[in-house]
C-alpha atoms as a PDB file:
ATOM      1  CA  UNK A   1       0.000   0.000   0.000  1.00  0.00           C
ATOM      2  CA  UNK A   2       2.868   2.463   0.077  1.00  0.00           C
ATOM      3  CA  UNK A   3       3.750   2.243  -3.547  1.00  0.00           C
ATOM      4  CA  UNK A   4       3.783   5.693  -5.427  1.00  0.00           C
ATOM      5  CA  UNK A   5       0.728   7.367  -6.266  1.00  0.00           C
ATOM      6  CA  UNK A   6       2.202   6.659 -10.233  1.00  0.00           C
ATOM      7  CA  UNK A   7       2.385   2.818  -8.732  1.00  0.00           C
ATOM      8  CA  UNK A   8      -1.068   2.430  -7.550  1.00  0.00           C
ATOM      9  CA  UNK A   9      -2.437   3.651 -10.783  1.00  0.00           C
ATOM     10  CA  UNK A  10      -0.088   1.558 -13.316  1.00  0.00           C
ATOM     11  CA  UNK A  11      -0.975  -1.520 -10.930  1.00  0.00           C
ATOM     12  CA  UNK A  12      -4.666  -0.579 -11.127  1.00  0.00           C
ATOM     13  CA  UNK A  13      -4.511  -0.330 -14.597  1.00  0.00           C
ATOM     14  CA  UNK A  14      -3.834  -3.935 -14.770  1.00  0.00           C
ATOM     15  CA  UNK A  15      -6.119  -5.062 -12.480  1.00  0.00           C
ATOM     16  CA  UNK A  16      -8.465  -3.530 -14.462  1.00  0.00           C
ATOM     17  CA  UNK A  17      -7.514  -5.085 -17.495  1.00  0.00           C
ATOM     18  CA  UNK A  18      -7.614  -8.262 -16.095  1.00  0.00           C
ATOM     19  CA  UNK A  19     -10.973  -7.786 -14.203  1.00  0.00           C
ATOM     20  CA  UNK A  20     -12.368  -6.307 -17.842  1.00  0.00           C
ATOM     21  CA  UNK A  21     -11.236  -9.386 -19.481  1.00  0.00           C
ATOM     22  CA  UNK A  22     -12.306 -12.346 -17.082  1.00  0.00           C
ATOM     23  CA  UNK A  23     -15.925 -10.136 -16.989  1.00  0.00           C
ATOM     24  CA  UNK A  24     -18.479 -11.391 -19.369  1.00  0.00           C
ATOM     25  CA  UNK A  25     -19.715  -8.768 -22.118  1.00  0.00           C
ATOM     26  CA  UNK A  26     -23.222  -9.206 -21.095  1.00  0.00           C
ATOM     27  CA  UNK A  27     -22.494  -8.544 -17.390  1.00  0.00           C
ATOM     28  CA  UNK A  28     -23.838  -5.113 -15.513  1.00  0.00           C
ATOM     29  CA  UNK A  29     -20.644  -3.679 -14.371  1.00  0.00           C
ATOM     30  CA  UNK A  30     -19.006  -4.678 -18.122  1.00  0.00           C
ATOM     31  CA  UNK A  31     -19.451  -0.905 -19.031  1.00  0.00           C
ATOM     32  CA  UNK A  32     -18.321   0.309 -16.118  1.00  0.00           C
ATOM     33  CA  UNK A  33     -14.693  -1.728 -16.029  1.00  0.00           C
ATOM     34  CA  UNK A  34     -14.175  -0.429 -19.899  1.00  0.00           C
ATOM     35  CA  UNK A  35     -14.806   3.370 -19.010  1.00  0.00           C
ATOM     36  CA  UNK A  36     -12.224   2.797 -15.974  1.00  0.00           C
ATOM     37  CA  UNK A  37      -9.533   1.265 -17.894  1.00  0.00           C
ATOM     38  CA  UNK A  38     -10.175   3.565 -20.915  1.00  0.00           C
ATOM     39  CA  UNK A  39      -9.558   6.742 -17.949  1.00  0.00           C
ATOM     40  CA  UNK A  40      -6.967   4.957 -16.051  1.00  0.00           C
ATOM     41  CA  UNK A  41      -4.843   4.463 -19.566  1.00  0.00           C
ATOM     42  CA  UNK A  42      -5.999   7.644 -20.658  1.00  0.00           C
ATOM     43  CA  UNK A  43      -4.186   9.031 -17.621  1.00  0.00           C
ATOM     44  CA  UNK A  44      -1.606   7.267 -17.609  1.00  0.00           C
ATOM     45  CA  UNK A  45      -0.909   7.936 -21.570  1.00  0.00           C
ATOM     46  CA  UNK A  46      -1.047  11.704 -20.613  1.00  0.00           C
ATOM     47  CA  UNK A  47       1.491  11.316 -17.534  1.00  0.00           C
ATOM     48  CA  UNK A  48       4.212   9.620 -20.148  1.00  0.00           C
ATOM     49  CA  UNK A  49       3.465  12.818 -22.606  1.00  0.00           C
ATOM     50  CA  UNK A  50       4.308  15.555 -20.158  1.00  0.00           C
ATOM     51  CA  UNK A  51       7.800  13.906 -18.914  1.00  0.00           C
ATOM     52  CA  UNK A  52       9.625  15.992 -20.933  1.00  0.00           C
ATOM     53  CA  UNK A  53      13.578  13.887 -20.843  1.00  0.00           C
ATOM     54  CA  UNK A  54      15.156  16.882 -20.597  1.00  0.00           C
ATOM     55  CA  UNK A  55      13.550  17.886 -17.309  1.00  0.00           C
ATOM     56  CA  UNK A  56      14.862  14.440 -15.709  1.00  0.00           C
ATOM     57  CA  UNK A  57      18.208  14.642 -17.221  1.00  0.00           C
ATOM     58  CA  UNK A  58      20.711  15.137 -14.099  1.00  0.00           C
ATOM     59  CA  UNK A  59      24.318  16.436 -14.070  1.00  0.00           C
ATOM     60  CA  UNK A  60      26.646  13.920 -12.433  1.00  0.00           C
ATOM     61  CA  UNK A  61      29.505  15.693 -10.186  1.00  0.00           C
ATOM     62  CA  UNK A  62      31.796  14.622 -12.881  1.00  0.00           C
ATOM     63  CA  UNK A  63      29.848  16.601 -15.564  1.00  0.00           C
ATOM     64  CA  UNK A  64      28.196  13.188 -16.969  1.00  0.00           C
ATOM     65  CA  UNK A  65      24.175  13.649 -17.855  1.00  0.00           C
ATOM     66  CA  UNK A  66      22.181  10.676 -16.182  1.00  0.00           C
ATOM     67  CA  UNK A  67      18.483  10.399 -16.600  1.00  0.00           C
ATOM     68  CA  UNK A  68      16.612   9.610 -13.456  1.00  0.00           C
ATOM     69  CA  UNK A  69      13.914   7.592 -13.190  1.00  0.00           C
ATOM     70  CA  UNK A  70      10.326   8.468 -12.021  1.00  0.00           C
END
């Protein structure tokens, strides 16, 4: 439970996925789990296009450029 907010929504993503796809088309909540995954991957897709490289790119003491993961 203390993953990173980014984490919780990647892993929810999944669970989603999988929950979508062991869900029979003619159930209720069928609708439901493909609008959640569509806005959880929607989100997600939008997170990856603002990380700009540039703004993670760190200068190493030694004057090397290292990206840094987020």
């Amino acid at each position: 439970l203390l993953y990173k907010p980014i984490d919780r929504v990647t892993r929810s993503t999944l669970v989603l996925h999988d929950l979508l796809k062991h869900t029979p088309s003619d159930h209720p909540d069928y609708p439901l789990l493909q609008d959640a995954l569509r806005i959880s991957q929607n989100f997600l897709s939008s997170i990856n296009e603002d990380i700009d490289p540039r703004r993670t790119a760190v200068t190493t003491p030694k004057g090397e450029v290292s990206q840094q993961g987020g």
